[in-house]
C-alpha atoms as a PDB file:
ATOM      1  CA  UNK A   1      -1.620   1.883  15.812  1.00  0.00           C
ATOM      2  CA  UNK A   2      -1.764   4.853  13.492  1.00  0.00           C
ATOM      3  CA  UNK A   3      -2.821   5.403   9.882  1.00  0.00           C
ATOM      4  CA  UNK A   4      -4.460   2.440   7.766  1.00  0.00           C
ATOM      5  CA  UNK A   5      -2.464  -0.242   9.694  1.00  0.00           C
ATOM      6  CA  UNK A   6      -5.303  -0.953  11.688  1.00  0.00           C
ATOM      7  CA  UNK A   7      -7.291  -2.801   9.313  1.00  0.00           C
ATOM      8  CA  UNK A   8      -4.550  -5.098   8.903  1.00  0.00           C
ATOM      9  CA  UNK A   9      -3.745  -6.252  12.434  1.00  0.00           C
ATOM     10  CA  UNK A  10      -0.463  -7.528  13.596  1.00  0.00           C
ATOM     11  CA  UNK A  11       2.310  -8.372  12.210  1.00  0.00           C
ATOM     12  CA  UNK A  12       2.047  -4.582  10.265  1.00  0.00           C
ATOM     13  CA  UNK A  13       4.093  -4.214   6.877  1.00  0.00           C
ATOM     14  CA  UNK A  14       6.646  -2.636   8.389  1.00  0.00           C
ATOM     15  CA  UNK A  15       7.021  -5.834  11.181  1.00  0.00           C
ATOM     16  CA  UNK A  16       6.939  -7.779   8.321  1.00  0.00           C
ATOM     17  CA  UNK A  17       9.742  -5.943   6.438  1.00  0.00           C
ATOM     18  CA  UNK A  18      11.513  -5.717   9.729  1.00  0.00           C
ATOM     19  CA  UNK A  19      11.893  -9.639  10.083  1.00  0.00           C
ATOM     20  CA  UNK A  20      12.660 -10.301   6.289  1.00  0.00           C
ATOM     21  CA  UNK A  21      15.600  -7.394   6.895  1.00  0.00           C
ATOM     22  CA  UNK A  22      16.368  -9.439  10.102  1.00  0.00           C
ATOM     23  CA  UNK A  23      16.607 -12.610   8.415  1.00  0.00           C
ATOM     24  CA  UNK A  24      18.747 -11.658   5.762  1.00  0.00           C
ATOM     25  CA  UNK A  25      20.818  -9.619   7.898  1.00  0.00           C
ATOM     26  CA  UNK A  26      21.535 -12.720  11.123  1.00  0.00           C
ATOM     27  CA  UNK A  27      20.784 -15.544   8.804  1.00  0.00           C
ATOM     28  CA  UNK A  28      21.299 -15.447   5.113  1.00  0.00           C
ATOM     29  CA  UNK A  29      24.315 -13.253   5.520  1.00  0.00           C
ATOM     30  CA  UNK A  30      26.640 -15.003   7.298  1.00  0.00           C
ATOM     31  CA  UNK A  31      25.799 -18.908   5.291  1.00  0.00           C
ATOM     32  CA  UNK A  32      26.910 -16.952   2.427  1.00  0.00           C
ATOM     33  CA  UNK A  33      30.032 -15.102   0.906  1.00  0.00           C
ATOM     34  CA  UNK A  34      30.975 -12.770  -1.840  1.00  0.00           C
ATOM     35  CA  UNK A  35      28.406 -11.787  -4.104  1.00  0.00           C
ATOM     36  CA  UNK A  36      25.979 -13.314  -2.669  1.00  0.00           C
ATOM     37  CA  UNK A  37      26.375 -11.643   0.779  1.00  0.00           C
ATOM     38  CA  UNK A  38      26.813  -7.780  -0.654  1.00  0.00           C
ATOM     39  CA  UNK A  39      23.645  -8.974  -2.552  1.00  0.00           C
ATOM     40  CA  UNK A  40      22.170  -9.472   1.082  1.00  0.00           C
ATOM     41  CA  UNK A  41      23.549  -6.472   2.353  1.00  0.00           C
ATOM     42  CA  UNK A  42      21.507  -4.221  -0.065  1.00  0.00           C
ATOM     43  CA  UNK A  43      18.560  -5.928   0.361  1.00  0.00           C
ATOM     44  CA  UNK A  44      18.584  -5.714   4.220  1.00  0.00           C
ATOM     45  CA  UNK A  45      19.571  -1.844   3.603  1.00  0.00           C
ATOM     46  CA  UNK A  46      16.555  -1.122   0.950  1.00  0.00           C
ATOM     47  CA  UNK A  47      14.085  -3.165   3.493  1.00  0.00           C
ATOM     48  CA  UNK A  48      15.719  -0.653   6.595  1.00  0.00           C
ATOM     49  CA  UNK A  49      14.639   1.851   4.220  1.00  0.00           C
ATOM     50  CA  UNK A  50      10.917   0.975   3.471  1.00  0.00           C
ATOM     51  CA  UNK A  51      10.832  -0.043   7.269  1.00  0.00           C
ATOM     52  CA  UNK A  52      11.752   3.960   8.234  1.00  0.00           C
ATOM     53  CA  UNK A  53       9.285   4.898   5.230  1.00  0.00           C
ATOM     54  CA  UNK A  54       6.078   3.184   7.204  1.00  0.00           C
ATOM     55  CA  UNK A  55       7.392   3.943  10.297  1.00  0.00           C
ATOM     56  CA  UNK A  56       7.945   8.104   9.818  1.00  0.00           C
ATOM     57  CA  UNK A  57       5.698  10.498  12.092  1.00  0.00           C
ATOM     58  CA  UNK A  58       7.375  13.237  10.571  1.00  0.00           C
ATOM     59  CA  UNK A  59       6.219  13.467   7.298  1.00  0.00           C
ATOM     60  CA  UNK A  60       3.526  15.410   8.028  1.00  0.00           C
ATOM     61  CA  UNK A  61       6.778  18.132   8.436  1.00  0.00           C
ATOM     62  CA  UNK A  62       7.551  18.042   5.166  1.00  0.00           C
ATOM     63  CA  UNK A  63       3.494  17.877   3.783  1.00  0.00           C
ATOM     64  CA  UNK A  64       3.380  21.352   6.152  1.00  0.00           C
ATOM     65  CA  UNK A  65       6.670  22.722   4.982  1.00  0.00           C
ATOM     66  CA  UNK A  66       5.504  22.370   0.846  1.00  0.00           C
ATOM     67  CA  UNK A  67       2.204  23.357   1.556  1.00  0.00           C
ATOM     68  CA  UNK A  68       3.318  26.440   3.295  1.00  0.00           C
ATOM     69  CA  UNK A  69       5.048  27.382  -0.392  1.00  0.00           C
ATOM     70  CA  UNK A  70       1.783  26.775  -1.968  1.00  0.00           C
ATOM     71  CA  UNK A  71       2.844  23.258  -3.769  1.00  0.00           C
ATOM     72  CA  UNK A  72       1.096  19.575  -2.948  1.00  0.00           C
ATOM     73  CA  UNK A  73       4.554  17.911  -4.464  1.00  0.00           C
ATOM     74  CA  UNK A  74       8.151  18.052  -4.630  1.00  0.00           C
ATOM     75  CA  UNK A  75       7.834  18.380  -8.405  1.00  0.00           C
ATOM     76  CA  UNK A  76       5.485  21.257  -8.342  1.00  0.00           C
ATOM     77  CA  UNK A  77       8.153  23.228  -6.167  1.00  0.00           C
ATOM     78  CA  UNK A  78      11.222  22.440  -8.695  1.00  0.00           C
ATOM     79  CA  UNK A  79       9.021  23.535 -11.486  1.00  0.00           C
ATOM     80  CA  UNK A  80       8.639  26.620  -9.432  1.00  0.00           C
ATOM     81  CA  UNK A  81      12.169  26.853  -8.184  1.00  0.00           C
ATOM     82  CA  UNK A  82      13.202  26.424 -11.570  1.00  0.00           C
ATOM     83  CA  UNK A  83      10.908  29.166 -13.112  1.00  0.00           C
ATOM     84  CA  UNK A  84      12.423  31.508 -10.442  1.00  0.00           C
ATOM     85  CA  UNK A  85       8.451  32.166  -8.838  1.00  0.00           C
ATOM     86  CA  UNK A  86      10.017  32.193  -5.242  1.00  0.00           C
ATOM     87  CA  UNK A  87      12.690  34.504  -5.884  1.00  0.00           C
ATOM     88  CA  UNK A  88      11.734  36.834  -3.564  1.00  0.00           C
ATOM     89  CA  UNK A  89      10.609  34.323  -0.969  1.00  0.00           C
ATOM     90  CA  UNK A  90      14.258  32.741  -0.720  1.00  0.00           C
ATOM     91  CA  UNK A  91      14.365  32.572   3.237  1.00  0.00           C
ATOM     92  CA  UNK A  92      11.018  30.836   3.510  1.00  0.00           C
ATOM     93  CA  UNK A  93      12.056  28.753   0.348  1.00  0.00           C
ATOM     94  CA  UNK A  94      15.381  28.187   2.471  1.00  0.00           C
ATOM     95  CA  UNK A  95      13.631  27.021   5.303  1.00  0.00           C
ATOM     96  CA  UNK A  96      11.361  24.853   3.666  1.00  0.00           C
ATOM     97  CA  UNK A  97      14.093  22.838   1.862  1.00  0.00           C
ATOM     98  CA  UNK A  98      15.815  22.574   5.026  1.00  0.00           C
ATOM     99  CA  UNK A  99      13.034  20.382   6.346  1.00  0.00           C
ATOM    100  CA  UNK A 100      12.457  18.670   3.126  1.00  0.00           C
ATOM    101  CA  UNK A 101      16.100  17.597   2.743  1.00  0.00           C
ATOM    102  CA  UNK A 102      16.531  16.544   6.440  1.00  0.00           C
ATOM    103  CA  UNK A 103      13.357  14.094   6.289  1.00  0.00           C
ATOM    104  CA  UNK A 104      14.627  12.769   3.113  1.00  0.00           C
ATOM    105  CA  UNK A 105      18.056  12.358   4.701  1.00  0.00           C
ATOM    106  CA  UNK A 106      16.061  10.977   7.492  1.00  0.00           C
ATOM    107  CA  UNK A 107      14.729   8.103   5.664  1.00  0.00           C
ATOM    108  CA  UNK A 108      17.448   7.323   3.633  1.00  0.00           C
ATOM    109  CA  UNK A 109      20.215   7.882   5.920  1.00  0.00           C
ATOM    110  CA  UNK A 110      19.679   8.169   9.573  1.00  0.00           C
ATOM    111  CA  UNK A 111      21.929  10.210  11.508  1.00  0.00           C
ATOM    112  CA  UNK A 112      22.797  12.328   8.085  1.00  0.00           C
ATOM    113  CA  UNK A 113      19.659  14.441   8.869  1.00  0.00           C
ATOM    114  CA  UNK A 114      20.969  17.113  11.031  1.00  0.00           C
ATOM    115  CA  UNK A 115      21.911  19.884   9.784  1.00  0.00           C
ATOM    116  CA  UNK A 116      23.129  21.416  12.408  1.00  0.00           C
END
């Protein structure tokens, strides 16, 4: 195991979230109709979510990628973006929000995160 997990032991957070998507996905949806079920649906789709969020090697991309513009946050690089300080840095700026984007589509929506 990686990162802080270790103190924890087994199951990890995202094993846990894992099984409670699981459940709601095999069991709760089909015992269930209408509202209930698209109710379900979300839920198992925001725990997939968190599940990719514990689960991502790559964010140390998109840490490298920001730092490489001089920022610790995405805020601190709109601010900049937005003040027009990396005017004259727009294919490095380019770059950067390539990789930024594409983890974010990552997480959120797998498969959407290629650019290509």
């Amino acid at each position: 195991m990686t990162g802080p997990q270790w103190l924890y032991g087994r199951p990890t957070a995202a094993e846990l979230v894992a099984a409670v998507a699981d459940f709601l996905d095999n069991e709760v949806r089909p015992a269930v109709g209408g509202h209930l079920s698209f109710h379900a649906r979300v839920a198992t789709n925001v725990l997939r979510t968190v599940q990719r969020e514990l689960t991502d090697a790559s964010a140390g991309e998109a840490v490298d990628a920001l730092a490489g513009l001089g920022f610790t946050d995405e805020a601190q690089l709109a601010t900049a973006i937005r003040a027009g300080e990396l005017d004259d840095r727009a294919p490095e700026l380019l770059a950067a929000l390539r990789i930024l984007v594409g983890h974010r589509l990552g997480v959120a929506h797998p498969g959407y995160d290629r650019l290509d």
